[in-house]
Protein backbone atom coordinates (compact mmCIF):
# COMPACT_ATOMS: atom_id res chain seq x y z
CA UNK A 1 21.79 -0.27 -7.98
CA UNK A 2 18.78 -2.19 -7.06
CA UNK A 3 17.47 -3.61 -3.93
CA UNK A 4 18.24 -6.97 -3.37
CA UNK A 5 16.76 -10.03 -2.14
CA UNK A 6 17.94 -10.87 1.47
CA UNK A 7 16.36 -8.17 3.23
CA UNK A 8 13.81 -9.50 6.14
CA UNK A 9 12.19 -7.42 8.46
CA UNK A 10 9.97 -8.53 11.55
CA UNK A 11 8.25 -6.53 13.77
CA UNK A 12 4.98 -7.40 16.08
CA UNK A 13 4.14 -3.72 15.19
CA UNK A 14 2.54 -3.48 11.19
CA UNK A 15 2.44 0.09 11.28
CA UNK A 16 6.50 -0.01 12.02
CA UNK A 17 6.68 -2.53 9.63
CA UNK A 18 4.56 -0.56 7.04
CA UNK A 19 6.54 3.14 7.45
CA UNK A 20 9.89 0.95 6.85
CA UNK A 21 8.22 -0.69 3.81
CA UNK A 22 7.78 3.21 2.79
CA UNK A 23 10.98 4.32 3.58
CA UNK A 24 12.67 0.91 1.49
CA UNK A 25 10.27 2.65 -1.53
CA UNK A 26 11.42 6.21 -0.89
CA UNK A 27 15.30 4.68 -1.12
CA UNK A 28 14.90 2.95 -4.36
CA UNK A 29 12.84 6.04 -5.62
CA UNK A 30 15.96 8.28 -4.93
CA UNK A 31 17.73 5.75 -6.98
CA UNK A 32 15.57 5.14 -10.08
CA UNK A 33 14.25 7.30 -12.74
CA UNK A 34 11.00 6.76 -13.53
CA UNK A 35 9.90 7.39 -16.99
CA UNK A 36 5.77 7.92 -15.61
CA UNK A 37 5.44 8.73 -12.36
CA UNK A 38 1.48 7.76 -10.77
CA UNK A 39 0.10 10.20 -8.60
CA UNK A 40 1.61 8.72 -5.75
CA UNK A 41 5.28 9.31 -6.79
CA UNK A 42 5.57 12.51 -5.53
CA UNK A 43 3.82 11.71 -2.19
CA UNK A 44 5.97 8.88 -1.06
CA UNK A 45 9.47 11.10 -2.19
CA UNK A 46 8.74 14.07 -0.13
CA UNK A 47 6.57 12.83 3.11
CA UNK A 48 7.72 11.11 6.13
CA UNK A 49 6.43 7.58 5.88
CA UNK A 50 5.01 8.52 9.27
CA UNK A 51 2.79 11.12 7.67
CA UNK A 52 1.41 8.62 5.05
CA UNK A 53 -2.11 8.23 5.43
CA UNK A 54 -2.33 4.39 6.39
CA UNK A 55 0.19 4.85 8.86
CA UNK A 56 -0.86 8.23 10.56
CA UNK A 57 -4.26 6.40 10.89
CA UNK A 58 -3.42 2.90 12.31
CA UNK A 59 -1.30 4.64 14.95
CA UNK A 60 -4.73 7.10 15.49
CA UNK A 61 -6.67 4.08 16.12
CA UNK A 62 -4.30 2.37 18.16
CA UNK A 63 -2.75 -0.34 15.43
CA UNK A 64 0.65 0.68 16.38
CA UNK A 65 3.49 2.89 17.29
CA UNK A 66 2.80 6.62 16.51
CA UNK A 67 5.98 7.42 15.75
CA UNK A 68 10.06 6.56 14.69
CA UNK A 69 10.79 7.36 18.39
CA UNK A 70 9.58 4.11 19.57
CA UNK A 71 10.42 1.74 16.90
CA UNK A 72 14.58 0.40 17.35
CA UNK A 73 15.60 -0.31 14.35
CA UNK A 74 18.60 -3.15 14.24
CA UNK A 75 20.41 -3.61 10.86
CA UNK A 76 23.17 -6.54 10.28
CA UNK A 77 25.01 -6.26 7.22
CA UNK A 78 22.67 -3.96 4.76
CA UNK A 79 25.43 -1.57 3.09
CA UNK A 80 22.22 1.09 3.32
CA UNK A 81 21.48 1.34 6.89
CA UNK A 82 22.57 5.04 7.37
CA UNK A 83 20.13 6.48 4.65
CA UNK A 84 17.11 3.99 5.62
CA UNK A 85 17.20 4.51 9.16
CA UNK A 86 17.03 8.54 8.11
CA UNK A 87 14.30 7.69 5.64
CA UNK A 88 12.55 5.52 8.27
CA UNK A 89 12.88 8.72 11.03
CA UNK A 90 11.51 10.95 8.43
């Protein structure tokens, strides 16, 4: 099954915004098989999108939240809300 349009997500924090946006990728990754993996395949399957470079370093230099803890996530009607919230806590 693949993601589907309908899906918004608003935040006035981008690094939030951004380790969702990872944890939405690390979702359909579990789902998909991908033929030719790049070199960051393996990177955004195993780490916490709040150990992702761009995201560890925004929250270093003050562009946002530094961690899951702070961030409430609200979800109305997306059948995958269990698994991306645990995706999003890392």
């Amino acid at each position: 099954m693949r993601a589907s349009p309908g899906l918004v997500c608003a935040s006035p924090n981008r690094a939030a915004l951004d380790a969702l946006g990872v944890a939405l990728i690390q979702l359909e990754l579990s789902r998909t098989d991908v033929p030719t993996p790049d070199a960051a395949h393996g990177t955004l399957r195993e780490r916490s999108p709040w150990r992702t470079p761009q995201i560890s370093n925004a929250a270093e230099l003050g562009f946002g939240v530094s961690g899951p803890s702070a961030v409430k996530l609200l979800f109305d009607g997306v059948s995958d809300a269990a698994e991306l919230k645990r995706r999003f806590e890392g």
